[in-house]
PDB file of N, CA and C in Angstrom:
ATOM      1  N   UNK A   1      90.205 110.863 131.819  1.00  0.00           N
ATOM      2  CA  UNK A   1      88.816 110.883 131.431  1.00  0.00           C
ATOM      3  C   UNK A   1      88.379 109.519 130.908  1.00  0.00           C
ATOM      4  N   UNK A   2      89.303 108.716 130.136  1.00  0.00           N
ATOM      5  CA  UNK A   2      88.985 107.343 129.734  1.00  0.00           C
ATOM      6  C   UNK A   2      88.771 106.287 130.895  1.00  0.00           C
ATOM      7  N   UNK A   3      89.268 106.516 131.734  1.00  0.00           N
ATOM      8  CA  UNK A   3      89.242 105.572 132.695  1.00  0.00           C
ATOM      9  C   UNK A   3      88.178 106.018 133.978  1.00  0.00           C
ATOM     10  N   UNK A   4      87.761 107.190 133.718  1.00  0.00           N
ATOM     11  CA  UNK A   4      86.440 107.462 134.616  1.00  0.00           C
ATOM     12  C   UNK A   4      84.995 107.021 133.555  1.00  0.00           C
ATOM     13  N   UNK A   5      85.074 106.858 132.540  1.00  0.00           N
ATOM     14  CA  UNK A   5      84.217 106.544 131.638  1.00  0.00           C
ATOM     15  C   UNK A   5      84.098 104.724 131.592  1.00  0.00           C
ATOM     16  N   UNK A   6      85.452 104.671 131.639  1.00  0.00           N
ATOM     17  CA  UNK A   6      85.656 102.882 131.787  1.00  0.00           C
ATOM     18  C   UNK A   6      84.887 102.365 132.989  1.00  0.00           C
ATOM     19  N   UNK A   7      85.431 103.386 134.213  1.00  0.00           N
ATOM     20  CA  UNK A   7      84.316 102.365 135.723  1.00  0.00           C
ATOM     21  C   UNK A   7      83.249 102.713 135.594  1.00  0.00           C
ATOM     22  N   UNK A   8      82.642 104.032 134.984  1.00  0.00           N
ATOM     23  CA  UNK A   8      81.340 104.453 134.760  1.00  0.00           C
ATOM     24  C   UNK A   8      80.669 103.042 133.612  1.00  0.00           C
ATOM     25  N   UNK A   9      81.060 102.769 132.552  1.00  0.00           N
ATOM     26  CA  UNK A   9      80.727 101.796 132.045  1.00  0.00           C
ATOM     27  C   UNK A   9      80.274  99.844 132.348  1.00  0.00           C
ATOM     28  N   UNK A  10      81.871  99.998 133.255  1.00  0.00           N
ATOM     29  CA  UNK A  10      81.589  98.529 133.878  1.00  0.00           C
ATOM     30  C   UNK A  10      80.775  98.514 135.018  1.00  0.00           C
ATOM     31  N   UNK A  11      80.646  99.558 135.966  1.00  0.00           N
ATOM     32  CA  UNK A  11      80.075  99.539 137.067  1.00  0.00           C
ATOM     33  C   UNK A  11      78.821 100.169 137.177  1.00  0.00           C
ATOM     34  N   UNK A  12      78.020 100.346 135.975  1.00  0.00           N
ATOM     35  CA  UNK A  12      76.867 100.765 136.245  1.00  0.00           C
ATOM     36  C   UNK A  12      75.706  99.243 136.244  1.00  0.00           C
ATOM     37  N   UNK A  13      74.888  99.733 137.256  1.00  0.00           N
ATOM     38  CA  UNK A  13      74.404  98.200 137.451  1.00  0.00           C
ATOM     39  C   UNK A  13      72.909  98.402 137.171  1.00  0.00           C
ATOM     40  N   UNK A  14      72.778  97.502 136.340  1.00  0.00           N
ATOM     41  CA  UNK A  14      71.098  97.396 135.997  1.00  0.00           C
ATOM     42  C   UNK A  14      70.081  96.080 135.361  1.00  0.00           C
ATOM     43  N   UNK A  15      69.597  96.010 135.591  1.00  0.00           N
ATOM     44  CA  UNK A  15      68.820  94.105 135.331  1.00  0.00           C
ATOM     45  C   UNK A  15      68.510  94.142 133.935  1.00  0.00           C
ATOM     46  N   UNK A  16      68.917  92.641 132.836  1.00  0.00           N
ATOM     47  CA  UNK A  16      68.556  92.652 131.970  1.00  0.00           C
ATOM     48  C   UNK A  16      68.318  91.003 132.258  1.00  0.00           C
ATOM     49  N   UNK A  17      68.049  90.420 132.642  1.00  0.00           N
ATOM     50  CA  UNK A  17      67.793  89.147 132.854  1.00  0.00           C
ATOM     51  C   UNK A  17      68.945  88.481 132.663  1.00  0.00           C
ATOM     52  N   UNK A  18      69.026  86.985 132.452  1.00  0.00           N
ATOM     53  CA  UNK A  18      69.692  86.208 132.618  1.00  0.00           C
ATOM     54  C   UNK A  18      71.092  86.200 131.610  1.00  0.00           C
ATOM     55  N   UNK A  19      72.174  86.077 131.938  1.00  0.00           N
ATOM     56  CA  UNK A  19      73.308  86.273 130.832  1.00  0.00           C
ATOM     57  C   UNK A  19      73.608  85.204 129.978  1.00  0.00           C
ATOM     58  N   UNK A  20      73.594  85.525 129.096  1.00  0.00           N
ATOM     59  CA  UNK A  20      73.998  84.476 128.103  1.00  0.00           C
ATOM     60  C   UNK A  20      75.114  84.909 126.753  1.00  0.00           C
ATOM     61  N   UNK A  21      76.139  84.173 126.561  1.00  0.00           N
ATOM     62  CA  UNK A  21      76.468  84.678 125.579  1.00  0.00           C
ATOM     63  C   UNK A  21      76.395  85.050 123.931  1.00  0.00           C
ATOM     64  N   UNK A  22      76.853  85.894 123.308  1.00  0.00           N
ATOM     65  CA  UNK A  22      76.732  86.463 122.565  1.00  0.00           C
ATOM     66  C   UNK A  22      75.540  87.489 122.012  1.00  0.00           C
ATOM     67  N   UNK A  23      74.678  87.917 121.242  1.00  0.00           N
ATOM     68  CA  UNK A  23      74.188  89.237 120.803  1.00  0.00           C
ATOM     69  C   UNK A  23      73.346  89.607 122.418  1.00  0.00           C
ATOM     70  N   UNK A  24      73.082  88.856 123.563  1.00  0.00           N
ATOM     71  CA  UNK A  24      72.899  89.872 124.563  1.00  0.00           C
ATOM     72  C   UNK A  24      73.859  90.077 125.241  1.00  0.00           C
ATOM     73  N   UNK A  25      75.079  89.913 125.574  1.00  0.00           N
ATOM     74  CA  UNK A  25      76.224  90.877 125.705  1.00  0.00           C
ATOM     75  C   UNK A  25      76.106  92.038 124.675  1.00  0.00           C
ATOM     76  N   UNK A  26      75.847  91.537 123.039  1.00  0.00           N
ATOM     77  CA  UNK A  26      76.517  92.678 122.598  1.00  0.00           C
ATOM     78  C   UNK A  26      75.025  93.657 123.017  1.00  0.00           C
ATOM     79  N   UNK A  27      74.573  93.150 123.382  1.00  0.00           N
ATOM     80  CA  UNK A  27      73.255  94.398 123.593  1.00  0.00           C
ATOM     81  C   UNK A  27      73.390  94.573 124.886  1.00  0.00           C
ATOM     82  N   UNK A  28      73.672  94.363 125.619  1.00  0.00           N
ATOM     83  CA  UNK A  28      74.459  94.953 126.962  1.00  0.00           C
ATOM     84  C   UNK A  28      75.128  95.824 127.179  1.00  0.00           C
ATOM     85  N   UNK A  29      76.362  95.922 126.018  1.00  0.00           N
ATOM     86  CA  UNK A  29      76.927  96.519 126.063  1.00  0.00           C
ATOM     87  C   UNK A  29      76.489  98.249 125.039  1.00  0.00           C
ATOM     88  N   UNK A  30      75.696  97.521 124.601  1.00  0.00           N
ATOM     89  CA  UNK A  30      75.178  98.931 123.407  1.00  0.00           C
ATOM     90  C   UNK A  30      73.766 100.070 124.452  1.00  0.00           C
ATOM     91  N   UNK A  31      73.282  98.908 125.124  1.00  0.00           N
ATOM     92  CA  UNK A  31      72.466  99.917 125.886  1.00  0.00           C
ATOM     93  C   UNK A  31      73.484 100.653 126.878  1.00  0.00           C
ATOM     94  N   UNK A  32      74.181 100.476 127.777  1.00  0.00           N
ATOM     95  CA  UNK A  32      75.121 100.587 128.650  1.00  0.00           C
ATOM     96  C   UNK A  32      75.616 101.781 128.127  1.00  0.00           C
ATOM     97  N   UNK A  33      76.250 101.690 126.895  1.00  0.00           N
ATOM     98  CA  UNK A  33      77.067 102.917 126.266  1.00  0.00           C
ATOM     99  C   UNK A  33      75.980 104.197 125.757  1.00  0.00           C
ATOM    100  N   UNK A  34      75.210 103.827 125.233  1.00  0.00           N
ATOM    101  CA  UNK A  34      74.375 104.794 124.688  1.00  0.00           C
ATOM    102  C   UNK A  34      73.796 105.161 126.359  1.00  0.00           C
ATOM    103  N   UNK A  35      73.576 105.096 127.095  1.00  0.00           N
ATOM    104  CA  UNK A  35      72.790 105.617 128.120  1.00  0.00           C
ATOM    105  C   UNK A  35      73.712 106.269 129.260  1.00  0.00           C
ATOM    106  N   UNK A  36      75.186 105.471 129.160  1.00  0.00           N
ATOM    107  CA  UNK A  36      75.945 105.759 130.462  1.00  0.00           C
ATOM    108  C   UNK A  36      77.333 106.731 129.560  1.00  0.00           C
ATOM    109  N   UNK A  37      77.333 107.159 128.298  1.00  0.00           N
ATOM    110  CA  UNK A  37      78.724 107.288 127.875  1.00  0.00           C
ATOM    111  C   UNK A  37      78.281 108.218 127.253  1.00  0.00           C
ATOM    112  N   UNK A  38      79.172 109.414 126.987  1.00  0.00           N
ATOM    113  CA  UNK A  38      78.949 110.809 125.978  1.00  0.00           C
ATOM    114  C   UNK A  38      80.120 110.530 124.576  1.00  0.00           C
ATOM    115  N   UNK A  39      79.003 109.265 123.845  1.00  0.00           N
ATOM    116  CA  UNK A  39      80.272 109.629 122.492  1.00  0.00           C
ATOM    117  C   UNK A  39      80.019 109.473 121.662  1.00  0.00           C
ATOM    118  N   UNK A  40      80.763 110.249 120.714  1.00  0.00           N
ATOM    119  CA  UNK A  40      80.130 110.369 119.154  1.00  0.00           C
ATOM    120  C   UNK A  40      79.068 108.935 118.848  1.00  0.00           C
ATOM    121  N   UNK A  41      78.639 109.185 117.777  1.00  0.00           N
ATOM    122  CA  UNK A  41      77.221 109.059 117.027  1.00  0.00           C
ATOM    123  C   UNK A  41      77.967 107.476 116.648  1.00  0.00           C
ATOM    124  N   UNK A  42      77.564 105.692 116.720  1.00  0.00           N
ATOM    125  CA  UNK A  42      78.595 105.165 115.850  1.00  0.00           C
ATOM    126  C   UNK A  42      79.478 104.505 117.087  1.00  0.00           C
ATOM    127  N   UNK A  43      79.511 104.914 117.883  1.00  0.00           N
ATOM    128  CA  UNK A  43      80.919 104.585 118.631  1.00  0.00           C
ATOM    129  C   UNK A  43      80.037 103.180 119.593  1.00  0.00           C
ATOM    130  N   UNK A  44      78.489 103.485 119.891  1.00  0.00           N
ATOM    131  CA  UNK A  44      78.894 102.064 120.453  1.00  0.00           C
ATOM    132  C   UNK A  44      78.415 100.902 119.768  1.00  0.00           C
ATOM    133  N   UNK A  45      77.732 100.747 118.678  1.00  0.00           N
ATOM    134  CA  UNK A  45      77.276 100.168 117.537  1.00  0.00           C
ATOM    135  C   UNK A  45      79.099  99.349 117.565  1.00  0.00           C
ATOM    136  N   UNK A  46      79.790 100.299 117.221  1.00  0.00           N
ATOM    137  CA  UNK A  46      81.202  99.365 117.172  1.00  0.00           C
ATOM    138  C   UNK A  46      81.606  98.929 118.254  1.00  0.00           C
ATOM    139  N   UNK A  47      81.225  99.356 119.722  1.00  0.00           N
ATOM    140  CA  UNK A  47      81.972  98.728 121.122  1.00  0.00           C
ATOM    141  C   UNK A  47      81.298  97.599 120.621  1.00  0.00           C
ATOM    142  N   UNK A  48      80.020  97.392 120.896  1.00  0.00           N
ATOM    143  CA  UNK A  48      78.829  96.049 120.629  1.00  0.00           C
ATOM    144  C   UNK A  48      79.527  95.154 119.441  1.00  0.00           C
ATOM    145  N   UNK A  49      80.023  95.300 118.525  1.00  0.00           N
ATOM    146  CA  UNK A  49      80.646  94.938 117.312  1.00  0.00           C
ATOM    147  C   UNK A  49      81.774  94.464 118.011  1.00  0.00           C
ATOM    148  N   UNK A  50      82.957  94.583 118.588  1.00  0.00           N
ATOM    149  CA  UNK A  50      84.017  94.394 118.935  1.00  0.00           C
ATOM    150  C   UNK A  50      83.610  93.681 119.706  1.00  0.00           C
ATOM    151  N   UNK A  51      82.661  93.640 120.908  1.00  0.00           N
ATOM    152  CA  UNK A  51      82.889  92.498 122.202  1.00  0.00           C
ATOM    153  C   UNK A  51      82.032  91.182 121.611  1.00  0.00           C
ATOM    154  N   UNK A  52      81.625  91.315 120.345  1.00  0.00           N
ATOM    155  CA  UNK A  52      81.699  89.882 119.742  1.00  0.00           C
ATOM    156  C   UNK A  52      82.716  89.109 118.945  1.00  0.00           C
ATOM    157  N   UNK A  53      84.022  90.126 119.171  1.00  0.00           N
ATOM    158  CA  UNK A  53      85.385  89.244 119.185  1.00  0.00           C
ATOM    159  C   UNK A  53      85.905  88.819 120.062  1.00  0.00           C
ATOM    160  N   UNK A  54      84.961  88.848 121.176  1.00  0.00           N
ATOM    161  CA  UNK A  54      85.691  88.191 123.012  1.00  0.00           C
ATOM    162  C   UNK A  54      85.303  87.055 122.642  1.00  0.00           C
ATOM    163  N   UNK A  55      85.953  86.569 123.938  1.00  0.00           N
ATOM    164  CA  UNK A  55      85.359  84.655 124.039  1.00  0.00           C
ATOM    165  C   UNK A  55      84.117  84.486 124.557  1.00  0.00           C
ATOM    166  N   UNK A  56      83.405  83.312 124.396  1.00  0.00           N
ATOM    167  CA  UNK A  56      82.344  83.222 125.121  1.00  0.00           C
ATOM    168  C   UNK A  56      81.975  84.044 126.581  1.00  0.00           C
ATOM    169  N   UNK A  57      83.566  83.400 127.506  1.00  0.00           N
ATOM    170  CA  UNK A  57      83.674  83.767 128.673  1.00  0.00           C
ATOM    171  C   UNK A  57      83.853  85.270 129.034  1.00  0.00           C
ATOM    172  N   UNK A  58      84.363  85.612 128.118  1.00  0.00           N
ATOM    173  CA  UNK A  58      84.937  87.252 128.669  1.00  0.00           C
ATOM    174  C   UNK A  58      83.330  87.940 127.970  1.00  0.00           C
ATOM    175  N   UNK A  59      82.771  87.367 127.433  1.00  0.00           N
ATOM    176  CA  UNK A  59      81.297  88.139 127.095  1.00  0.00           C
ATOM    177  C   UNK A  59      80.621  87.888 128.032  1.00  0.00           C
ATOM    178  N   UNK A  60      80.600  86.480 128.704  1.00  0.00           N
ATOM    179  CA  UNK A  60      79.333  86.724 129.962  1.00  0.00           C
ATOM    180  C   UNK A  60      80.195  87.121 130.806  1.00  0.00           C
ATOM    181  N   UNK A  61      81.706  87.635 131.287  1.00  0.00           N
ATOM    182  CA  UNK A  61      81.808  88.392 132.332  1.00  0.00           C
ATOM    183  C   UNK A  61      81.538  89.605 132.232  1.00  0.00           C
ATOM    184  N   UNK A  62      81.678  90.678 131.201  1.00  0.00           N
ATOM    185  CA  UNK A  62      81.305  91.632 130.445  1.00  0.00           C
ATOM    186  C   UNK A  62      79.615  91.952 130.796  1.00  0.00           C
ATOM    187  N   UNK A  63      79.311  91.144 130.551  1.00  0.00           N
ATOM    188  CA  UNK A  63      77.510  91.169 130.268  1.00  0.00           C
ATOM    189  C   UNK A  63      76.931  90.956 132.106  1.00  0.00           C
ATOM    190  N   UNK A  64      77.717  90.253 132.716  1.00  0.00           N
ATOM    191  CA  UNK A  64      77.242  89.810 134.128  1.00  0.00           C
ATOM    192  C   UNK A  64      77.821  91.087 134.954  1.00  0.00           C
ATOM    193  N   UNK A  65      79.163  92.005 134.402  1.00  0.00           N
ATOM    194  CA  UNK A  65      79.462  93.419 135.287  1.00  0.00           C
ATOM    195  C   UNK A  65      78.602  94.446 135.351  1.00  0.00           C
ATOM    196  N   UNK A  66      78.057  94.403 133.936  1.00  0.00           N
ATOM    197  CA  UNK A  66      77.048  95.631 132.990  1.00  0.00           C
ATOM    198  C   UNK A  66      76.069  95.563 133.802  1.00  0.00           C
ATOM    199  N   UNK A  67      75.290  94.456 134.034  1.00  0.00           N
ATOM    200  CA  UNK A  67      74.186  94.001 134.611  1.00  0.00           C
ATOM    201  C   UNK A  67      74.291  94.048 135.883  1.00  0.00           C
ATOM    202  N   UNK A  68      75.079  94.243 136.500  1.00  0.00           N
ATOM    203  CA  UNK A  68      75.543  94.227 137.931  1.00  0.00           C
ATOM    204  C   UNK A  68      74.846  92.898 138.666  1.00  0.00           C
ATOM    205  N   UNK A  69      75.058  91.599 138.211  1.00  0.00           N
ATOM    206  CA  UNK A  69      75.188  90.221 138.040  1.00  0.00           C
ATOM    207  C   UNK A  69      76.053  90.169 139.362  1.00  0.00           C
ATOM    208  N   UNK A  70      76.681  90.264 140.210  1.00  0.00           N
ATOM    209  CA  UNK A  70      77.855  90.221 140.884  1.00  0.00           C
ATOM    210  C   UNK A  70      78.273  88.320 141.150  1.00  0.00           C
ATOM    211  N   UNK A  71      77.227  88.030 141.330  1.00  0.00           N
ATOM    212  CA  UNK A  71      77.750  85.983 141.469  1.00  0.00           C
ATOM    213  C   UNK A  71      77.654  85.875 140.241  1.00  0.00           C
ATOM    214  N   UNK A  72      77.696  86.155 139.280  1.00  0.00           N
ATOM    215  CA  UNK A  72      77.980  85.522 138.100  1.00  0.00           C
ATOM    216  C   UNK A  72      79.271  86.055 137.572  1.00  0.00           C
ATOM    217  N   UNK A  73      79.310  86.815 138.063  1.00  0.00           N
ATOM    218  CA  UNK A  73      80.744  88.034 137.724  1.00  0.00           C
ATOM    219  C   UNK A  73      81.640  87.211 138.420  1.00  0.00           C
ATOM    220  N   UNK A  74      81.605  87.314 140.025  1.00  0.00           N
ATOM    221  CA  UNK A  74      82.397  86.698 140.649  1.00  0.00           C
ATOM    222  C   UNK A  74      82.776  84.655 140.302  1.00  0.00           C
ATOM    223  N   UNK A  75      82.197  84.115 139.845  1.00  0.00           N
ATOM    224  CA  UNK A  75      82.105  83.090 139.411  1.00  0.00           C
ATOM    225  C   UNK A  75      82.618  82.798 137.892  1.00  0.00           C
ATOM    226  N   UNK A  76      83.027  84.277 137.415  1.00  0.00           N
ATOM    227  CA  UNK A  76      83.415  83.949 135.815  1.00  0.00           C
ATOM    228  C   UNK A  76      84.537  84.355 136.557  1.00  0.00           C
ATOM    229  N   UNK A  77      85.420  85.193 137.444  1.00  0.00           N
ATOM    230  CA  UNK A  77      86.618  85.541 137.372  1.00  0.00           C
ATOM    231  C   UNK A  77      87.088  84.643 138.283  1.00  0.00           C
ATOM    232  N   UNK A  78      86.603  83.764 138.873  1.00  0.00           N
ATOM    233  CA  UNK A  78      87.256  82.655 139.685  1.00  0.00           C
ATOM    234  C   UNK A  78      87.606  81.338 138.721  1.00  0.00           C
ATOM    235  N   UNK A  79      86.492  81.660 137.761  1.00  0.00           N
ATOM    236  CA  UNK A  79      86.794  80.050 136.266  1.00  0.00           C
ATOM    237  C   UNK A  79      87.913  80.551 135.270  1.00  0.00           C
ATOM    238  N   UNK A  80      87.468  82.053 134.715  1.00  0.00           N
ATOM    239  CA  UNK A  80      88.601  82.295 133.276  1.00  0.00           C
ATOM    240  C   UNK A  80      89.697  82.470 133.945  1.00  0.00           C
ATOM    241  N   UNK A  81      90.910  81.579 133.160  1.00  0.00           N
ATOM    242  CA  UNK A  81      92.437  82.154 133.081  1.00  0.00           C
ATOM    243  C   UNK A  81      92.388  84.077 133.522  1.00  0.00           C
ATOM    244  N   UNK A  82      93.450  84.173 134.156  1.00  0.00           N
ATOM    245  CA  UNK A  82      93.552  85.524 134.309  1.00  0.00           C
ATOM    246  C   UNK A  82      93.800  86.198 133.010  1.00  0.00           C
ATOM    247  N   UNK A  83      94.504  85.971 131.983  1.00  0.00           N
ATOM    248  CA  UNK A  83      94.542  86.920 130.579  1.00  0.00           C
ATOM    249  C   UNK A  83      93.228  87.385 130.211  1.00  0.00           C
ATOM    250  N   UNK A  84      92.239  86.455 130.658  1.00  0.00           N
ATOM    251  CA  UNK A  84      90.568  86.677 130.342  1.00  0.00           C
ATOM    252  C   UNK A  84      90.405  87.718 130.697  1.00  0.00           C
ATOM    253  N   UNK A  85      90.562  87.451 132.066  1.00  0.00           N
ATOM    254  CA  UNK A  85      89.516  88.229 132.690  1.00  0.00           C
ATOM    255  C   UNK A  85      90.851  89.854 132.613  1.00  0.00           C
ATOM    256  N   UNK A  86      91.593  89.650 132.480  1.00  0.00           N
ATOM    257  CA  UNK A  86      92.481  90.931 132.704  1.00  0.00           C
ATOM    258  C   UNK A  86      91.667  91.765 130.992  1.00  0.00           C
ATOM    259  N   UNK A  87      91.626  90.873 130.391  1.00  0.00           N
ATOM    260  CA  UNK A  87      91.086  91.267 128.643  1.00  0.00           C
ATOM    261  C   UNK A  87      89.812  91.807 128.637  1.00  0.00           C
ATOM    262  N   UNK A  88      88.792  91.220 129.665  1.00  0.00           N
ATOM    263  CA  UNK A  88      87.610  92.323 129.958  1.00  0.00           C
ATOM    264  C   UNK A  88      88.240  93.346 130.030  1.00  0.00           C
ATOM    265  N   UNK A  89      89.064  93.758 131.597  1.00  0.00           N
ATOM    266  CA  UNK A  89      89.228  95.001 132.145  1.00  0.00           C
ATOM    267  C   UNK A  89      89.539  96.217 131.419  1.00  0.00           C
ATOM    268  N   UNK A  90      90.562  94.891 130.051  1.00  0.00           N
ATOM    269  CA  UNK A  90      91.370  96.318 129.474  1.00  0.00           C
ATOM    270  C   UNK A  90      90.398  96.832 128.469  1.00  0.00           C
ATOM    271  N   UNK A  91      89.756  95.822 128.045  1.00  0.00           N
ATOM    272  CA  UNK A  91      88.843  96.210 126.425  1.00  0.00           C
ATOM    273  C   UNK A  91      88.173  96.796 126.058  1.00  0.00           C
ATOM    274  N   UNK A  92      87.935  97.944 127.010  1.00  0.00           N
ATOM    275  CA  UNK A  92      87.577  99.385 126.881  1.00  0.00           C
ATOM    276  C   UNK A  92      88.235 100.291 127.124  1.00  0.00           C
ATOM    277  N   UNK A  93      89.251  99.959 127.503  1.00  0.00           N
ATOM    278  CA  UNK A  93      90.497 101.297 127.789  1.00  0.00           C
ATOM    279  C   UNK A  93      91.085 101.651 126.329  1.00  0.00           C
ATOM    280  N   UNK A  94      91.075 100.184 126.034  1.00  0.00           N
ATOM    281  CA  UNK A  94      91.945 100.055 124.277  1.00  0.00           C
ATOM    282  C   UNK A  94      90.471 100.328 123.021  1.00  0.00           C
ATOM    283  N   UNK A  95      89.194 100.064 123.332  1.00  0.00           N
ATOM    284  CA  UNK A  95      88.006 100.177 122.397  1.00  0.00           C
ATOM    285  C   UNK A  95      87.142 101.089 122.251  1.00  0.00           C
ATOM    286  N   UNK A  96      87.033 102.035 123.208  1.00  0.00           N
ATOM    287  CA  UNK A  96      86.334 103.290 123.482  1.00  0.00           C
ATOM    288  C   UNK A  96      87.243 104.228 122.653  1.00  0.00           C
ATOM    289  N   UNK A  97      88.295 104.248 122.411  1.00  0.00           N
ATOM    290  CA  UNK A  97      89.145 105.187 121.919  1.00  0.00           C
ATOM    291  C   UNK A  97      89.014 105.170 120.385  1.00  0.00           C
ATOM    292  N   UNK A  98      88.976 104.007 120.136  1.00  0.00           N
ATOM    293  CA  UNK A  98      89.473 103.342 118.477  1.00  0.00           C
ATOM    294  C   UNK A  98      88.068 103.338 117.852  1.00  0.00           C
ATOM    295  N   UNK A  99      87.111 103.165 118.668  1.00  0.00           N
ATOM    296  CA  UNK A  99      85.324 103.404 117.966  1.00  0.00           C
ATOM    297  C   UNK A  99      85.127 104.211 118.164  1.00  0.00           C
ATOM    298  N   UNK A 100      86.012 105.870 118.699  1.00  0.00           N
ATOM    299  CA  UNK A 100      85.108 107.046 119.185  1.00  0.00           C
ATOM    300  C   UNK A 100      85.898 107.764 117.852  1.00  0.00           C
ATOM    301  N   UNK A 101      86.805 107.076 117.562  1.00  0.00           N
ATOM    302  CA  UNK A 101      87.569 107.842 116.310  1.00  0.00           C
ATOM    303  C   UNK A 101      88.879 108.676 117.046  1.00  0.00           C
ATOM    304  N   UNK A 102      89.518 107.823 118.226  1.00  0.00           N
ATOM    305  CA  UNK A 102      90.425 109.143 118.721  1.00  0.00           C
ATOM    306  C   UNK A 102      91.419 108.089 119.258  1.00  0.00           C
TER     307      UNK A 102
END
């Protein structure tokens, strides 16, 4: 169930204009969850909270998936080191759990 919630999360695609990093990732990621995710009250207030402990880079790849950005997506995972970009993939498998309280 976490990991149908995870592609439901990264792969929902919708326009917020241009990516830039920091508080519009984290608002990327807070609309995204509240609209695409069924979870407790709180939980994405903290996803949004947490992906402003990513790097610059792993926030606009984050923010450019959400957005369904795809050349900007594809253009951040051809620049970041692979730990990066592997650290998007995982950082909701490991953060959805720990902000939902479970």
């Amino acid at each position: 169930m976490i990991k149908n919630l995870f592609l439901v999360f990264l792969f929902t695609a919708a326009s917020h204009g241009p990516v830039l990093a920091g508080p519009a990732e984290q608002d990327a990621v807070r609309v995204h969850c509240e609209s695409d995710l069924n979870v407790p009250p709180g939980t994405c207030d903290c996803l949004a909270g947490k992906t402003g402990e990513m790097s610059e880079g792993q926030q606009r790849l984050l923010a450019a998936m959400l957005t369904g950005d795809e050349a900007t997506a594809a253009g951040l995972r051809a620049e970041l080191p692979v730990q990066e970009t592997v650290g998007v993939a995982t950082f909701h498998l490991h953060q959805v759990p720990a902000c939902a309280g479970g």
